[in-house]
Protein backbone atom coordinates (compact mmCIF):
# COMPACT_ATOMS: atom_id res chain seq x y z
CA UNK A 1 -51.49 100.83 -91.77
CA UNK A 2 -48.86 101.42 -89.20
CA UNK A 3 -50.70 101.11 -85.28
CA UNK A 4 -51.11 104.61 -83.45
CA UNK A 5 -47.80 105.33 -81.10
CA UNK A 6 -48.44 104.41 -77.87
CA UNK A 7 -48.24 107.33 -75.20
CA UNK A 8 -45.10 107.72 -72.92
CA UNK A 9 -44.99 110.06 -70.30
CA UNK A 10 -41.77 111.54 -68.95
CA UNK A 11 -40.87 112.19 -65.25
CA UNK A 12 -38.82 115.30 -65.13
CA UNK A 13 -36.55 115.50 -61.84
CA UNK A 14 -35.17 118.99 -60.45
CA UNK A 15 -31.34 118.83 -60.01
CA UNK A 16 -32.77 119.18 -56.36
CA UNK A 17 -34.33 116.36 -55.91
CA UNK A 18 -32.26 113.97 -57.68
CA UNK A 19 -29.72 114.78 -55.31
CA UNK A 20 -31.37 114.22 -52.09
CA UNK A 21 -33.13 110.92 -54.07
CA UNK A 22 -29.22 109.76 -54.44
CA UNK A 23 -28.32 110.89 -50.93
CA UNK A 24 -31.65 108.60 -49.36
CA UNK A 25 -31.42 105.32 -51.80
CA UNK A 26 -27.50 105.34 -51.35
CA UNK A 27 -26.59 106.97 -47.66
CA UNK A 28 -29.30 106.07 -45.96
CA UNK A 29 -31.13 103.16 -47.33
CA UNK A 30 -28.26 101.14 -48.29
CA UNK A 31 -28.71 100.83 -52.27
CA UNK A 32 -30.71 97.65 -53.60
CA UNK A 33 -29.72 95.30 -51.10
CA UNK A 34 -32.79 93.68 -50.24
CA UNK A 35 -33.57 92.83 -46.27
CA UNK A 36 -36.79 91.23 -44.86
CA UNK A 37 -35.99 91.18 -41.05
CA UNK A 38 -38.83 89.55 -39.03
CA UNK A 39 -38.63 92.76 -36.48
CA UNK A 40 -39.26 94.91 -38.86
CA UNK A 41 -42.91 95.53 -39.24
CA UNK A 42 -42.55 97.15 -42.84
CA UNK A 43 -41.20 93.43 -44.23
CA UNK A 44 -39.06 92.56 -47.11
CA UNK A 45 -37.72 95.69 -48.04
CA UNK A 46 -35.63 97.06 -51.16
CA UNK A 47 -33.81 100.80 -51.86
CA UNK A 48 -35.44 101.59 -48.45
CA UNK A 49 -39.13 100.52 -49.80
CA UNK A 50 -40.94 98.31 -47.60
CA UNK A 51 -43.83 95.81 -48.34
CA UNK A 52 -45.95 97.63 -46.28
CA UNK A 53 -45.16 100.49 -48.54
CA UNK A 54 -45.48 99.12 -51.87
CA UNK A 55 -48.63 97.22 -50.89
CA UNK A 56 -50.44 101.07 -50.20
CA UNK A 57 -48.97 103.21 -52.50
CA UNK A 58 -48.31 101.07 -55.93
CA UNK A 59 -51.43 99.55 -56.46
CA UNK A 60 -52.40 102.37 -58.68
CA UNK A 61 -53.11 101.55 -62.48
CA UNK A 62 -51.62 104.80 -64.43
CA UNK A 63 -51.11 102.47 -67.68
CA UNK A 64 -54.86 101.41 -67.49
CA UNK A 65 -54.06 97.51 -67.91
CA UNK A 66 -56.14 96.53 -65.16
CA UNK A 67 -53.49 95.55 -63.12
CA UNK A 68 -51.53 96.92 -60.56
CA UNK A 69 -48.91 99.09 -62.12
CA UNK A 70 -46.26 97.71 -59.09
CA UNK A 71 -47.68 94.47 -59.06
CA UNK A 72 -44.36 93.70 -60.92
CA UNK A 73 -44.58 90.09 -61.66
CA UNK A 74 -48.09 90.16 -62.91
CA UNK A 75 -49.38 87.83 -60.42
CA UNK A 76 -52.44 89.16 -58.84
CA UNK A 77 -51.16 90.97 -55.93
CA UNK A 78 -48.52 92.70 -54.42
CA UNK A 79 -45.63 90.66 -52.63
CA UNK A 80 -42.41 90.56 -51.24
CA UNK A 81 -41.47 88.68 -54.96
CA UNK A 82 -42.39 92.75 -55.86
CA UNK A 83 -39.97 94.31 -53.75
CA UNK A 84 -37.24 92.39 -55.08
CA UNK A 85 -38.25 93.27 -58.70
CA UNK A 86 -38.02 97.01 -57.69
CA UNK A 87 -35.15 98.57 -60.18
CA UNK A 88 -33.58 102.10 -58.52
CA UNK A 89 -35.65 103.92 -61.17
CA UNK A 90 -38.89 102.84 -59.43
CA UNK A 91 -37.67 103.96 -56.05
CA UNK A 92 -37.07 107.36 -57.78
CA UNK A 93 -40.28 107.55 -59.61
CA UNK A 94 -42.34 106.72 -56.29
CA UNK A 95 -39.85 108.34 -53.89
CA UNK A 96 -40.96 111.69 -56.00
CA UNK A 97 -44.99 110.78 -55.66
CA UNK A 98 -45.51 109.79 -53.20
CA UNK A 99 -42.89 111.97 -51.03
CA UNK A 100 -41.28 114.34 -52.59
CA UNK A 101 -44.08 115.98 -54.33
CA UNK A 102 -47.33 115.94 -51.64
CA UNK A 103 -44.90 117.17 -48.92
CA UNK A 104 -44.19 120.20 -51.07
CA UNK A 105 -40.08 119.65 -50.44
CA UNK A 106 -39.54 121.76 -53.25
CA UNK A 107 -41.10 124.88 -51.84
CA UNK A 108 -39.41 124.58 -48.54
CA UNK A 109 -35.84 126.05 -48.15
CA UNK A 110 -32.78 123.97 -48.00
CA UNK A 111 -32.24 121.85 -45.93
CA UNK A 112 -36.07 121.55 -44.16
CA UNK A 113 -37.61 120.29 -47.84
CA UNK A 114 -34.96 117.17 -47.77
CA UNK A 115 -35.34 116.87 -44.06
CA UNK A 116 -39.19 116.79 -44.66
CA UNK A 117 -38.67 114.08 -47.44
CA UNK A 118 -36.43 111.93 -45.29
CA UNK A 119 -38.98 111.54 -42.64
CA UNK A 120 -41.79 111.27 -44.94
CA UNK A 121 -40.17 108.20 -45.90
CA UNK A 122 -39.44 107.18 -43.14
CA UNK A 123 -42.06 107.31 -41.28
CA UNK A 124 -45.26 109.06 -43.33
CA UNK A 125 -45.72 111.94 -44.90
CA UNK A 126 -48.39 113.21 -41.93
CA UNK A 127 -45.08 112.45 -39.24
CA UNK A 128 -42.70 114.45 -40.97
CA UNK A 129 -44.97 117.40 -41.39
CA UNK A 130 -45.45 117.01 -37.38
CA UNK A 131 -42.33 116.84 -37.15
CA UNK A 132 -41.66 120.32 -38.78
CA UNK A 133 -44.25 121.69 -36.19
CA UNK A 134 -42.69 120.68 -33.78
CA UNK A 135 -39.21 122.28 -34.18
CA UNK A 136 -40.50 125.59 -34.95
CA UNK A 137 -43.08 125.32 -31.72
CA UNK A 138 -39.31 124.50 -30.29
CA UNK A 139 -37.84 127.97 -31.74
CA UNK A 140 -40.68 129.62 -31.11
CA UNK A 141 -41.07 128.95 -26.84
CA UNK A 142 -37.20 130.01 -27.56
CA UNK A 143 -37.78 132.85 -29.05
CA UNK A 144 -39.97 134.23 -26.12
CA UNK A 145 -39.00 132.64 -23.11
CA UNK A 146 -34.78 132.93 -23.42
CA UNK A 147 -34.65 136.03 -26.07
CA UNK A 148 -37.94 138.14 -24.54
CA UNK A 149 -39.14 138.38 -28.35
CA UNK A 150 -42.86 139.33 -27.89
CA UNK A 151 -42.78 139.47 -31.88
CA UNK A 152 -42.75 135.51 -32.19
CA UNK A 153 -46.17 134.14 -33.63
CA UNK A 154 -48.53 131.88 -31.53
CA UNK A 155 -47.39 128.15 -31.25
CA UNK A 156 -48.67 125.91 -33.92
CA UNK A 157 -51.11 123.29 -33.64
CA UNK A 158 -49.23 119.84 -34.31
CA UNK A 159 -51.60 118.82 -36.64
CA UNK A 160 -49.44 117.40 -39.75
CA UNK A 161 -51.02 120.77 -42.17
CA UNK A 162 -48.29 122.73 -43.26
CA UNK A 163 -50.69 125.45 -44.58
CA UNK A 164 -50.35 129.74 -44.31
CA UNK A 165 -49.78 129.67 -40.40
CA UNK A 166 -46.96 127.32 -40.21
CA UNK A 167 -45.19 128.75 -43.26
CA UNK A 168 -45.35 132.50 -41.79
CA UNK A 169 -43.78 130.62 -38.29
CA UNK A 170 -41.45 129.01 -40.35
CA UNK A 171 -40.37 132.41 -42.00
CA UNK A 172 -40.24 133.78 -38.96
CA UNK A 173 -37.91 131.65 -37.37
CA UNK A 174 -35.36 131.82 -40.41
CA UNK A 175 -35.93 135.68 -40.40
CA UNK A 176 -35.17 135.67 -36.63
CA UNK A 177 -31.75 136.69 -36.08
CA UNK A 178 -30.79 134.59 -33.21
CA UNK A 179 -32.87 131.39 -34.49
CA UNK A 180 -32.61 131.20 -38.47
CA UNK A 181 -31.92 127.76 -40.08
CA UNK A 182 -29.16 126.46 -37.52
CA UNK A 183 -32.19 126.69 -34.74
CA UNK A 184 -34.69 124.72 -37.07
CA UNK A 185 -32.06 121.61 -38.16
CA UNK A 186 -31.01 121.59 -33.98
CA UNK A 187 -35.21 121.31 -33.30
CA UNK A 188 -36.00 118.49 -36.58
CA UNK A 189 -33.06 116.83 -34.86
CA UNK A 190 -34.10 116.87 -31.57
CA UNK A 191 -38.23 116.78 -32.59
CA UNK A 192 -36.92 113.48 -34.79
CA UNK A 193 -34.70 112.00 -31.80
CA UNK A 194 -38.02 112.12 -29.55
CA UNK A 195 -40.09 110.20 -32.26
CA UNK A 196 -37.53 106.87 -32.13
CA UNK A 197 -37.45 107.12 -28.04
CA UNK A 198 -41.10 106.93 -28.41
CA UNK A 199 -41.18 103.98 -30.34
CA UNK A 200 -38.55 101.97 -28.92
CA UNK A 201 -40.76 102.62 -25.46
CA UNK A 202 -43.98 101.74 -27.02
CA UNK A 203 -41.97 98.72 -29.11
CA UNK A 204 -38.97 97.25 -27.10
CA UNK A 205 -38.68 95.10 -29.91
CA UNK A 206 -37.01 97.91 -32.08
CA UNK A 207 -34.48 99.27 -29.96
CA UNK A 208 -31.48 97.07 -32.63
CA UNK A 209 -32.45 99.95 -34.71
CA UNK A 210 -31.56 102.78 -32.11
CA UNK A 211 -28.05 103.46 -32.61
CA UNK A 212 -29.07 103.61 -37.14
CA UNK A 213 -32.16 105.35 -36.24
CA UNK A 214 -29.94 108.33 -33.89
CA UNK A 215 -27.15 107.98 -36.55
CA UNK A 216 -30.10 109.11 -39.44
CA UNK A 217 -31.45 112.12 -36.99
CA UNK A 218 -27.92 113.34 -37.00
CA UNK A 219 -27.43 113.47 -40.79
CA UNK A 220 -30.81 115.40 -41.25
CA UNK A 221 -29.52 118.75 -42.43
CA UNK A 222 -26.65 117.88 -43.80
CA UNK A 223 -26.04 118.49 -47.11
């Protein structure tokens, strides 16, 4: 009697995603080369995926085997031996669930979906939606104080929930004549900008990472 077929589940990608997936691993991570710089807190890191990362976020067990499904070498834990194992499809399959999907990228216009996922990766999925708060709270004061719109919706609480009230601000800002999606990429930038300063102040250690860090705020947007 032959055994039962084992079950295999496919990922499917939008066109979308894969894209901005291929943009991150190759633009802005650097591809698979693997670094483990002692000043950066995340640790040894491969396709942009950090030991701190992997550590948090693959120590799920989807196959049921008891283990760790990115405990990759079967050892018991999760460890910078892990990271190095990481092939580019595993950045792409947890890039997508643990990014891409709970930050709802597809849903959001382009570019502020792949400027959400950037940041989300970079640093947290509750950041980036901040972030995204923050510039339209930018576009918003704009709206009022330089163009004397008494139309523009309340400022948003910065709270990291992108739920009904910051998507109507958000489609009110691209609706807005003067504003639209130029006004939101100059805020992310600017909202994104202010987030490494603050670091770097609070962490004088990590200002060798200023001029990469400005150089990645100035790509967000770009398609």
């Amino acid at each position: 009697m032959e055994p039962a077929p084992s079950d295999i589940t496919v990922t499917a990608y939008s066109p979308r995603y894969r894209h901005a997936s291929d943009e991150l691993i190759d633009v802005t991570e650097g591809g698979d080369k693997v670094t483990n710089d002692p000043t950066d807190r995340g640790g040894t890191t491969k396709f942009g995926m950090s030991l701190r990362f992997l550590a948090a976020e693959g120590a799920f067990d989807d196959d049921g085997d008891g283990k760790a499904d990115f405990d990759l070498d079967m050892d018991g834990d999760i460890d910078g031996h892990d990271v190095r194992l990481l092939t580019r499809g595993d950045a792409v399959y947890l890039y997508h669930r643990c990014f891409w999907v709970p930050l709802g990228c597809e849903s959001h216009p382009r570019p502020i979906g792949e400027m959400l996922f950037d940041q989300g990766v970079n640093g947290g999925r509750t950041a980036a939606k901040k972030l995204l708060q923050r510039a339209l709270n930018a576009c918003l004061a704009e709206a009022r104080t330089k163009m004397g719109s008494n139309s523009a919706p309340d400022l948003l609480k910065v709270d990291g929930t992108l739920g009904d009230i910051s998507r109507e601000a958000e489609d009110w800002v691209l609706k807005y004549p003067a504003l639209g999606m130029p006004a939101i990429i100059r805020e992310y930038r600017n909202a994104v900008r202010d987030r490494y300063r603050a670091i770097i102040a609070r962490f004088p250690s990590q200002q060798k990472y200023r001029r990469g860090w400005l150089a990645r705020a100035e790509r967000l947007g770009r398609l």
